[in-house]
Protein backbone atom coordinates (compact mmCIF):
# COMPACT_ATOMS: atom_id res chain seq x y z
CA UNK A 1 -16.12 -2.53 13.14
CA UNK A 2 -19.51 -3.51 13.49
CA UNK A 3 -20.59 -4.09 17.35
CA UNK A 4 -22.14 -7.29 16.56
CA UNK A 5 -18.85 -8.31 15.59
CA UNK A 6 -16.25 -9.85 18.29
CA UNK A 7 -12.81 -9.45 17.60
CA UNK A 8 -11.10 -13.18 16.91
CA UNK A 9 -8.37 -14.77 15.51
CA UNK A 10 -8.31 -17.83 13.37
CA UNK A 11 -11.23 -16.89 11.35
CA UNK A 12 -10.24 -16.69 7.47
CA UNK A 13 -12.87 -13.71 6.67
CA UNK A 14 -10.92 -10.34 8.08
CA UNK A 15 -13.33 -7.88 9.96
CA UNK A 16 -14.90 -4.81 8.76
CA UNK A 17 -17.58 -2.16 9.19
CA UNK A 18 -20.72 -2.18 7.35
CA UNK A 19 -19.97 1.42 5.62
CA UNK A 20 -16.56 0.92 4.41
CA UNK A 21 -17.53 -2.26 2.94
CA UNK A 22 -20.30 0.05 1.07
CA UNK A 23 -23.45 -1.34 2.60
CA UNK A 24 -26.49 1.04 3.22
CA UNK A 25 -26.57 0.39 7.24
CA UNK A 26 -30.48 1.44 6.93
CA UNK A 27 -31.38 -1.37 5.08
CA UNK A 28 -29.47 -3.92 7.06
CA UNK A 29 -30.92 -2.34 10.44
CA UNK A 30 -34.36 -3.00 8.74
CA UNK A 31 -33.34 -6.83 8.50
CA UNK A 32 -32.08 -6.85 11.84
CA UNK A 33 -35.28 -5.52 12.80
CA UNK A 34 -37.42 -7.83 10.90
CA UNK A 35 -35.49 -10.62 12.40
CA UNK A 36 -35.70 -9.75 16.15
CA UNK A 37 -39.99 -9.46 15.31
CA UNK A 38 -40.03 -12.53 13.54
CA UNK A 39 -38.86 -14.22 17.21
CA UNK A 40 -40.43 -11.73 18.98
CA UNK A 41 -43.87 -13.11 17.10
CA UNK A 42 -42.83 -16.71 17.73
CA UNK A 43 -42.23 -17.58 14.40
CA UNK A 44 -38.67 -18.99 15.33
CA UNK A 45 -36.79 -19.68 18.33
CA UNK A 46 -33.37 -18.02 16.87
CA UNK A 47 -31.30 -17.16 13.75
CA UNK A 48 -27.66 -16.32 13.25
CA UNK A 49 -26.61 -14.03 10.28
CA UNK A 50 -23.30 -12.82 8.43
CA UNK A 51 -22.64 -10.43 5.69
CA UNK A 52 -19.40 -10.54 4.01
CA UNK A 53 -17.70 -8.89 0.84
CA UNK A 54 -14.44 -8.62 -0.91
CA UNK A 55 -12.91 -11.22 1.75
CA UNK A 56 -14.12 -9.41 4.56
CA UNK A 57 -16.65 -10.37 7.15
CA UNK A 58 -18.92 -7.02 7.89
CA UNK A 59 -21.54 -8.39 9.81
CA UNK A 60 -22.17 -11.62 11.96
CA UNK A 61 -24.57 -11.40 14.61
CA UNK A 62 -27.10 -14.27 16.55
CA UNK A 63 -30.86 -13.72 18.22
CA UNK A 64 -32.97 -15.91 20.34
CA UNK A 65 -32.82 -19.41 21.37
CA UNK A 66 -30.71 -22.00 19.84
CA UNK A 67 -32.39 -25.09 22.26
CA UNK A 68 -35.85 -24.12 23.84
CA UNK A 69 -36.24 -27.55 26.21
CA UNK A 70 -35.98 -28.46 28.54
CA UNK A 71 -34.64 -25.45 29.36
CA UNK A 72 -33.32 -22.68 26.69
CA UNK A 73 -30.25 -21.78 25.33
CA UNK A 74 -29.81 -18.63 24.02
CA UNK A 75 -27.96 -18.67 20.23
CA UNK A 76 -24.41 -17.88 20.68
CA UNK A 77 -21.51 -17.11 17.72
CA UNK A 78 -20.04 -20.78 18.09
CA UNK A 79 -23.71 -22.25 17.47
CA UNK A 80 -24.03 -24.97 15.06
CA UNK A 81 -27.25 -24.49 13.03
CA UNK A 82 -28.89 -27.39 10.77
CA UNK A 83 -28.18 -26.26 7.53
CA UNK A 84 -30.78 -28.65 5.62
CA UNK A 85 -30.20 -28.41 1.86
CA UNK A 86 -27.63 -25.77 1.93
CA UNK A 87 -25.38 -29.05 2.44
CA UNK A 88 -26.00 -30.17 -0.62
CA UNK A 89 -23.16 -27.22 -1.61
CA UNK A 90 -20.55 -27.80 -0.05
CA UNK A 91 -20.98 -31.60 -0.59
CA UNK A 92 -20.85 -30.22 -4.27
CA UNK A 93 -17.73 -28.57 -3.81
CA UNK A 94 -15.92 -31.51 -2.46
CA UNK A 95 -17.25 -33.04 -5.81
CA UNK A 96 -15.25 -30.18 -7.78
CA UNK A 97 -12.28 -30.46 -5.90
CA UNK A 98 -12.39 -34.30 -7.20
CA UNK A 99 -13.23 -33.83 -10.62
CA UNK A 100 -10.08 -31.19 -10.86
CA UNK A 101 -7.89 -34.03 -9.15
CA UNK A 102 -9.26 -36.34 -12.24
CA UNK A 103 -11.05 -38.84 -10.01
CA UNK A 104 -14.33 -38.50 -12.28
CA UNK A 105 -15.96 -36.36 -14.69
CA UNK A 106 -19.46 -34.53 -14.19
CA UNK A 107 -20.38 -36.34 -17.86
CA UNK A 108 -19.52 -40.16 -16.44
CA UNK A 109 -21.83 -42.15 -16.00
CA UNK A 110 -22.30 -43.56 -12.29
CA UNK A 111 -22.28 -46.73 -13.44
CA UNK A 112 -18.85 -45.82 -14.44
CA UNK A 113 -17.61 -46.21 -10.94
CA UNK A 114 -20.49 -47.45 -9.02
CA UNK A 115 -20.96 -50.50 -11.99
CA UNK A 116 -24.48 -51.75 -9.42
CA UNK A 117 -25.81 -48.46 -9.79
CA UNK A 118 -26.84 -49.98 -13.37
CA UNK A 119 -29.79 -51.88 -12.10
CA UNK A 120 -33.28 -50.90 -12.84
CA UNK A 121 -32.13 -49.14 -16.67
CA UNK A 122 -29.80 -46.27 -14.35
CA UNK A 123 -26.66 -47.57 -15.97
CA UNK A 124 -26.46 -44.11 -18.38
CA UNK A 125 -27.41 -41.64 -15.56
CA UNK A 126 -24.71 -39.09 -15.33
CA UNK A 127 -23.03 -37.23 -12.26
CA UNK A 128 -24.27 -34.16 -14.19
CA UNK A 129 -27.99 -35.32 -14.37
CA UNK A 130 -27.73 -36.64 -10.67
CA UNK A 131 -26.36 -33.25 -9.41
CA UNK A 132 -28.32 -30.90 -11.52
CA UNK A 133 -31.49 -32.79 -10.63
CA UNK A 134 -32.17 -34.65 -13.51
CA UNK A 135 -31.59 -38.23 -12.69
CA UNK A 136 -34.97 -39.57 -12.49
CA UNK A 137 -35.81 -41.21 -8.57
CA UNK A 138 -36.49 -38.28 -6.27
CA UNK A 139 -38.95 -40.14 -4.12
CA UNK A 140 -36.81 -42.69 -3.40
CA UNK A 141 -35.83 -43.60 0.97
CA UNK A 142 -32.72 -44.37 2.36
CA UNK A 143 -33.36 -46.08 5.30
CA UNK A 144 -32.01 -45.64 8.84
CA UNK A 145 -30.34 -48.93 8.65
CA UNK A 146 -27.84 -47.21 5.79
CA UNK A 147 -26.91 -43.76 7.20
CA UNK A 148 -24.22 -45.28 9.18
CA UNK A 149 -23.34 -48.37 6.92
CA UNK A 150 -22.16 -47.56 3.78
CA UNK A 151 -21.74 -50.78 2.15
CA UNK A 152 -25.75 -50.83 2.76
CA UNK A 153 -26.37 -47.36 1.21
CA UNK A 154 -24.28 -48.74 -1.35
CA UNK A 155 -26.53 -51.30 -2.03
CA UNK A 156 -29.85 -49.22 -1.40
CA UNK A 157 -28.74 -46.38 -3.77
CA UNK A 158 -28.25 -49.10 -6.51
CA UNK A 159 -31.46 -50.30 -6.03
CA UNK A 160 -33.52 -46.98 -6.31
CA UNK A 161 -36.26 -47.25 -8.99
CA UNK A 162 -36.47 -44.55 -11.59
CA UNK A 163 -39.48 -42.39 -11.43
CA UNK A 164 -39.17 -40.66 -14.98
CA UNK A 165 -36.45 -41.07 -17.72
CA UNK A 166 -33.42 -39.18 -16.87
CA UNK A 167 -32.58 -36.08 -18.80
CA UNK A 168 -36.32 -35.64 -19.42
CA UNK A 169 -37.22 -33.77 -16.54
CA UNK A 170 -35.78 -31.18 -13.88
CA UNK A 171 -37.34 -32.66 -10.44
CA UNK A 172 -35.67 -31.48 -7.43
CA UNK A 173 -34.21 -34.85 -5.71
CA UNK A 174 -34.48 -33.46 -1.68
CA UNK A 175 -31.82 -36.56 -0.20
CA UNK A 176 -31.48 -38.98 -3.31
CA UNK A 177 -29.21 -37.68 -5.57
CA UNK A 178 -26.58 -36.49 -2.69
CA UNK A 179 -26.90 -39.62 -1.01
CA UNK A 180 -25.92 -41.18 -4.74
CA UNK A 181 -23.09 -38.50 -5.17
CA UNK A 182 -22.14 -39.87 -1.71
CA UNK A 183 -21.76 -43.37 -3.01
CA UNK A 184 -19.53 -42.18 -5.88
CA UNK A 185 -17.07 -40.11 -3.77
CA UNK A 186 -16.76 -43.24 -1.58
CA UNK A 187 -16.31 -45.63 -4.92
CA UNK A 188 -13.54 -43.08 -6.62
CA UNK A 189 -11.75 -41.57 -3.30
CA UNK A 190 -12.02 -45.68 -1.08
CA UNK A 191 -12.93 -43.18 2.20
CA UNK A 192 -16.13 -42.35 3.91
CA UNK A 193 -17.69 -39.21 1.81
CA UNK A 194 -17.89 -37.08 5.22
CA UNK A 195 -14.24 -37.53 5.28
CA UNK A 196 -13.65 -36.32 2.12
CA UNK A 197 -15.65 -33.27 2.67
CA UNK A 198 -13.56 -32.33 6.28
CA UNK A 199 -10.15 -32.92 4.25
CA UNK A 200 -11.19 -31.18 0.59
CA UNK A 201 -12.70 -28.47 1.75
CA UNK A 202 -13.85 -27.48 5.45
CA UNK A 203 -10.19 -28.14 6.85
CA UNK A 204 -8.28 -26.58 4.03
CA UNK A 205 -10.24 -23.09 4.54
CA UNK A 206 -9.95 -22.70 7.79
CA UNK A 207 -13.63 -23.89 8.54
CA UNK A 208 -13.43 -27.31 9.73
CA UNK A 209 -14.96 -26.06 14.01
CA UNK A 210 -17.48 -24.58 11.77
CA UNK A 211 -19.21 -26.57 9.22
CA UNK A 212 -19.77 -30.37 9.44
CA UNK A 213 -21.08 -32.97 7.19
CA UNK A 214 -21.45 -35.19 9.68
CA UNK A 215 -21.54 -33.65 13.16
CA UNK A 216 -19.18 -35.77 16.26
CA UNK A 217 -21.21 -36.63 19.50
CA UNK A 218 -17.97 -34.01 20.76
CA UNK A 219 -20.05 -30.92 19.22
CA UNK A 220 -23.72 -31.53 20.16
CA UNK A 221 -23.47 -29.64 22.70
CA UNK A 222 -23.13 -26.28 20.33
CA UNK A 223 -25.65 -27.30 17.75
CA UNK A 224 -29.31 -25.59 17.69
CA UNK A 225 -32.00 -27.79 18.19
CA UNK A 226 -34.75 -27.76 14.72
CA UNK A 227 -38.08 -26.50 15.99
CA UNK A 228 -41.20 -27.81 13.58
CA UNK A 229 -45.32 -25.92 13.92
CA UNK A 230 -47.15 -27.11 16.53
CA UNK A 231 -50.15 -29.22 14.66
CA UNK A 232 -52.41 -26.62 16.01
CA UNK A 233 -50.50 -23.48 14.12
CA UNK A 234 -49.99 -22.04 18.10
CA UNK A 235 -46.10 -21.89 18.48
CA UNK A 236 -43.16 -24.44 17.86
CA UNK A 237 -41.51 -27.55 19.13
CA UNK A 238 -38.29 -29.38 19.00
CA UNK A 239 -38.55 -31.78 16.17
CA UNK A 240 -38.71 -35.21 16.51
CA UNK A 241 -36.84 -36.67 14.10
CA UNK A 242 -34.07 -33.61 13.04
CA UNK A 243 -32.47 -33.69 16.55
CA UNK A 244 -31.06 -37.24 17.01
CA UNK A 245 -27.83 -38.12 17.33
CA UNK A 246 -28.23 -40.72 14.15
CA UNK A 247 -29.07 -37.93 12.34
CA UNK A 248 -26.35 -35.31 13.24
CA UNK A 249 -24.14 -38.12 12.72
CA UNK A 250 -25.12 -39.42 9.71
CA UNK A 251 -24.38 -36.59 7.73
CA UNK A 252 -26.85 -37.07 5.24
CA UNK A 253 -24.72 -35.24 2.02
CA UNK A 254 -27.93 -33.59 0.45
CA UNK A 255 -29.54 -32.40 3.79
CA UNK A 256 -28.07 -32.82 7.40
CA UNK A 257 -24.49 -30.27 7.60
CA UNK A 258 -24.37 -28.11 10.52
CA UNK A 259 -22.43 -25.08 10.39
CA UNK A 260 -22.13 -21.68 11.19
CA UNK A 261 -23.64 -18.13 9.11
CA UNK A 262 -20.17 -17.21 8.81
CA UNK A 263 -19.14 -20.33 7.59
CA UNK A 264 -21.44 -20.32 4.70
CA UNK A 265 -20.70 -16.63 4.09
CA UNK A 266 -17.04 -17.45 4.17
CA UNK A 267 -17.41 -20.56 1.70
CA UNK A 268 -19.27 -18.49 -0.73
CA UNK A 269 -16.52 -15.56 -0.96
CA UNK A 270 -14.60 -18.90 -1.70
CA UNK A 271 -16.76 -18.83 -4.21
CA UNK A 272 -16.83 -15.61 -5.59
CA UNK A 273 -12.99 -15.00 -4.96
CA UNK A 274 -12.31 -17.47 -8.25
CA UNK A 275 -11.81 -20.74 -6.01
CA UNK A 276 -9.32 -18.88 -2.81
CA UNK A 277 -10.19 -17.62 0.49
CA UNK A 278 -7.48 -16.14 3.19
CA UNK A 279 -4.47 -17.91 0.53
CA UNK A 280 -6.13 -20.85 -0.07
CA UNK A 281 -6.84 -22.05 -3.20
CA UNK A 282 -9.53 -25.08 -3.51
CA UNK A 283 -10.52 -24.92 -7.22
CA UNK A 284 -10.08 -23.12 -10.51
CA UNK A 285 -11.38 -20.09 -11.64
CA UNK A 286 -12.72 -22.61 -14.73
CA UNK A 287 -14.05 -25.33 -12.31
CA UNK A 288 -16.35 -22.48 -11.23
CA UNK A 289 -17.76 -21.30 -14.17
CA UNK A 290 -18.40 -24.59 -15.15
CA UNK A 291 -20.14 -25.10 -11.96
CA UNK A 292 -22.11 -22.05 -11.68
CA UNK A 293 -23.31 -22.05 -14.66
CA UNK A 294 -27.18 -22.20 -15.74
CA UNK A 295 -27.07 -26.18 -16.75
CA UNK A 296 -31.08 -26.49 -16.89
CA UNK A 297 -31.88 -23.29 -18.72
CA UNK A 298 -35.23 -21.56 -18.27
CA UNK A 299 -36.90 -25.17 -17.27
CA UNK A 300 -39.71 -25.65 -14.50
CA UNK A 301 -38.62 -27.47 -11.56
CA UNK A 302 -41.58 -29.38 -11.40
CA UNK A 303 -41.33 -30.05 -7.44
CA UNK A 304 -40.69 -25.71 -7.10
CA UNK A 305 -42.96 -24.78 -9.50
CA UNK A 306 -40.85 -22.46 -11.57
CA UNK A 307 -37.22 -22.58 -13.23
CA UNK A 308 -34.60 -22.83 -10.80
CA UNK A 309 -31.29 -22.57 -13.10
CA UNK A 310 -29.50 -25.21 -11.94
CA UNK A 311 -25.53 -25.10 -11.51
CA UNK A 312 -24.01 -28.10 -9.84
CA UNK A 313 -24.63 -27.22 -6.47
CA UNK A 314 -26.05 -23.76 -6.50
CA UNK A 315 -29.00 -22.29 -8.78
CA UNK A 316 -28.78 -18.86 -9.94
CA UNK A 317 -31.12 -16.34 -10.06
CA UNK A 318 -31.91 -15.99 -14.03
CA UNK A 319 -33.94 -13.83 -15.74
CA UNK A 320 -37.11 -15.35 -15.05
CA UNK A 321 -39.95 -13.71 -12.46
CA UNK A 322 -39.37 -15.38 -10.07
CA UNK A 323 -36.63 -17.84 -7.70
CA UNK A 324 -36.57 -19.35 -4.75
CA UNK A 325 -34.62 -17.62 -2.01
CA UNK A 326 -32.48 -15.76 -3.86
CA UNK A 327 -34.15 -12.91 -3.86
CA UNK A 328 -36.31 -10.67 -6.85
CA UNK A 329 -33.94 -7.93 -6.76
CA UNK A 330 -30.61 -10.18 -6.97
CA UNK A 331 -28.25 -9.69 -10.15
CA UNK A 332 -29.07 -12.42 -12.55
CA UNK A 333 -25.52 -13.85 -11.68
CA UNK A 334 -26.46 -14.41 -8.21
CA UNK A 335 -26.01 -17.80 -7.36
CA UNK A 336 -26.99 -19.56 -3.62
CA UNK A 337 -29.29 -22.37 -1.79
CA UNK A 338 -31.55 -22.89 0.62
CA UNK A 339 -32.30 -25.52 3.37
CA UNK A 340 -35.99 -26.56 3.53
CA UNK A 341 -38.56 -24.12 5.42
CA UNK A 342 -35.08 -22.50 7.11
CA UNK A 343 -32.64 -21.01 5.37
CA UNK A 344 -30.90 -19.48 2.22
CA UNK A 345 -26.91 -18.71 1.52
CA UNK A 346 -26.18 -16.89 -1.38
CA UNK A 347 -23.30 -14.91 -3.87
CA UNK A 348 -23.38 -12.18 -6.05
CA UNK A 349 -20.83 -11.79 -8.10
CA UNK A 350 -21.85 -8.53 -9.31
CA UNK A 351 -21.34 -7.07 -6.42
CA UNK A 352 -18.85 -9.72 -4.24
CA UNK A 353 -21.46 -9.98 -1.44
CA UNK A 354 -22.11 -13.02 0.23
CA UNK A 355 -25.22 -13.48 3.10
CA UNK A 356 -26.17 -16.90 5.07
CA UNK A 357 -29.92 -16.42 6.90
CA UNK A 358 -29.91 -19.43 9.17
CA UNK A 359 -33.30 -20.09 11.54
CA UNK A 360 -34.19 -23.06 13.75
CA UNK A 361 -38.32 -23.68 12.82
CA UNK A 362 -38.87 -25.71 9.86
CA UNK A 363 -42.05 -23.04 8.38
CA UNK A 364 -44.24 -23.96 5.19
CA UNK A 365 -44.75 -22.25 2.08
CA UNK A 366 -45.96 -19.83 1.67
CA UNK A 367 -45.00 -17.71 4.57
CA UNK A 368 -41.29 -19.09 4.48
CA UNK A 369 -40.48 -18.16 0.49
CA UNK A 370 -42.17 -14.85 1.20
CA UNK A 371 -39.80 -13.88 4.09
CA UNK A 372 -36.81 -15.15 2.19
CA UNK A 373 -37.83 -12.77 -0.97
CA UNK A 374 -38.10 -10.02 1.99
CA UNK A 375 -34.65 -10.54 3.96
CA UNK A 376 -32.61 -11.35 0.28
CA UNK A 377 -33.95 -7.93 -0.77
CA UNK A 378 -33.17 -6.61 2.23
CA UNK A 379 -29.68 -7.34 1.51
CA UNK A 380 -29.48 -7.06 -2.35
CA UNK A 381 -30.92 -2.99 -1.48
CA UNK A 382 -27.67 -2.14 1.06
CA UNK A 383 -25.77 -2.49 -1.73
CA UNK A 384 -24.04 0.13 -2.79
């Protein structure tokens, strides 16, 4: 068993050792070290990782600081980390678990269920467009005033503007479209979307002290503070607006889960175990290769700059030169996601690996894709 490790109970990913899971422990020490200089150089407070395969959980370890004021707290296994847009996948799998139960159907319309949503020529937007990026108004604000009332986010997603025609473009939508997918699992299921989420899928696998789509006031007290540059480039600070209690409440379904690395390592052997983890089966085997599936083909993302495959949820690697976070050397079949200058999660089917990289300090381009393409590869390269 691998040291980092602590034996548990409860956990639905079994422990194992790097070796007999058939990872090169070379190229994970590398990673390990490239993490501990990253904080060493100040480039993040702290970071939590896990490794898993074939249902098994070989490596889960933290470093550094999950709060640095007023006075810091080092990361510990039972941190929460803000998982940014790495939400927007497990809100997606609350969607499948729906669409099985034959609540909806990814080619509705919204206006099929949300009939308001109509307004301002959306009415033939589909669930599929909205989810695989398509839809049209990714600039559009939800205001404070609606994270907590959801007859006014009602209301405020109906009244987003479109930006482009639907269909006609692949624009990643950073809040919108969740906070739209949010609506509909409210109008088809009559219960607040971050219930649905706890009782479709964090509860049923065994995950729901781990992952949160919206996080109580009762478990602030584990969750890493986000850390933001400094205007003057020298060091990091706690972020003004990522750290309220609004916002870890909210749980904004595109953007604000909290959760642990082996959480998100655990939901992706979900994933790549046909729909079951631990005995648990949440979806099909056909639900997910319908869902991670290449829906947008070989099309620029025109806010990432280069195709980005979309699935509904997850993107997948492709063929292409290059994708975000998942790595150059990943198996075309790998399929993950990423929260915004933080973090990547991703699956490889190929192989049955699953990784979360998890950090607290919101970095820019072009220094955050690069170390993403460097710890993925990291990864991809113990492989055996």
């Amino acid at each position: 068993m691998d040291t980092a490790i602590r034996p548990e109970t409860g956990f639905p990913l079994p422990q194992a050792d790097l070796e007999s899971l058939g990872f090169r422990r070379s190229q994970i020490d590398r990673l390990i070290e490239l993490i501990e200089r990253h904080i060493a150089a100040g480039r993040y407070p702290g970071c939590q990782i896990a490794l898993a395969r074939h249902g098994k959980l070989a490596l889960f370890r933290s470093f550094g600081n999950a709060v640095t004021e007023p006075t810091a707290r080092p990361a510990a296994d039972d941190s929460l980390w803000l998982l940014y847009s790495n939400t927007k996948v497990v809100t997606a799998i609350a969607l499948w678990v729906l669409a099985e139960r034959g609540l909806f159907g990814f080619s509705d319309k919204i206006a099929d269920h949300v009939p308001e949503f109509a307004k301002f020529a959306k009415g033939n937007i589909t669930v599929l467009q909205t989810i695989t990026h398509q839809a049209g108004f990714p600039n559009a604000v939800v205001g404070k005033d609606a994270w907590a009332d959801h007859k006014r986010l009602r209301e405020v997603v109906s009244n987003f503007p479109l930006e482009f025609t639907p269909g006609s473009k692949v624009h990643y939508h950073g809040l919108t479209a969740h906070w739209t997918l949010g609506v509909l699992i409210e109008a088809v299921t009559g219960k607040d979307f971050r219930d649905v989420i706890r009782e479709t899928v964090t509860e049923p696998l065994g995950l729901s002290r781990e992952l949160y789509v919206g996080l109580p006031e009762s478990e602030f007290g584990r969750a890493a503070d986000m850390h933001e540059p400094k205007p003057k480039g020298d060091g990091f600070q706690p972020s003004a607006d990522a750290n309220t209690a609004d916002w870890r409440k909210a749980g904004a379904p595109g953007g604000a889960g909290y959760g642990t690395a082996r959480a998100m390592a655990a939901l992706y052997q979900m994933m790549l175990n046909g729909g079951e983890l631990n005995g648990t089966r949440l979806v099909s085997p056909r639900m997910l290769q319908y869902a991670i599936r290449n829906h947008t083909g070989d099309r620029i993302d025109e806010f990432m700059g280069m195709p980005m495959h979309r699935g509904l949820g997850p993107h997948l690697r492709g063929t292409t030169e290059n994708v975000r976070g998942l790595g150059g050397f990943a198996s075309p079949r790998a399929f993950g996601h990423g929260g915004v200058g933080t973090s990547y999660c991703w699956g490889d089917p190929d192989s049955g690996v699953s990784f979360a990289y998890i950090t607290n300090n919101r970095i820019p381009d072009p220094w955050h894709s690069k170390r993403l393409d460097l710890v993925a590869n990291f990864v991809h390269s113990a492989i055996l």
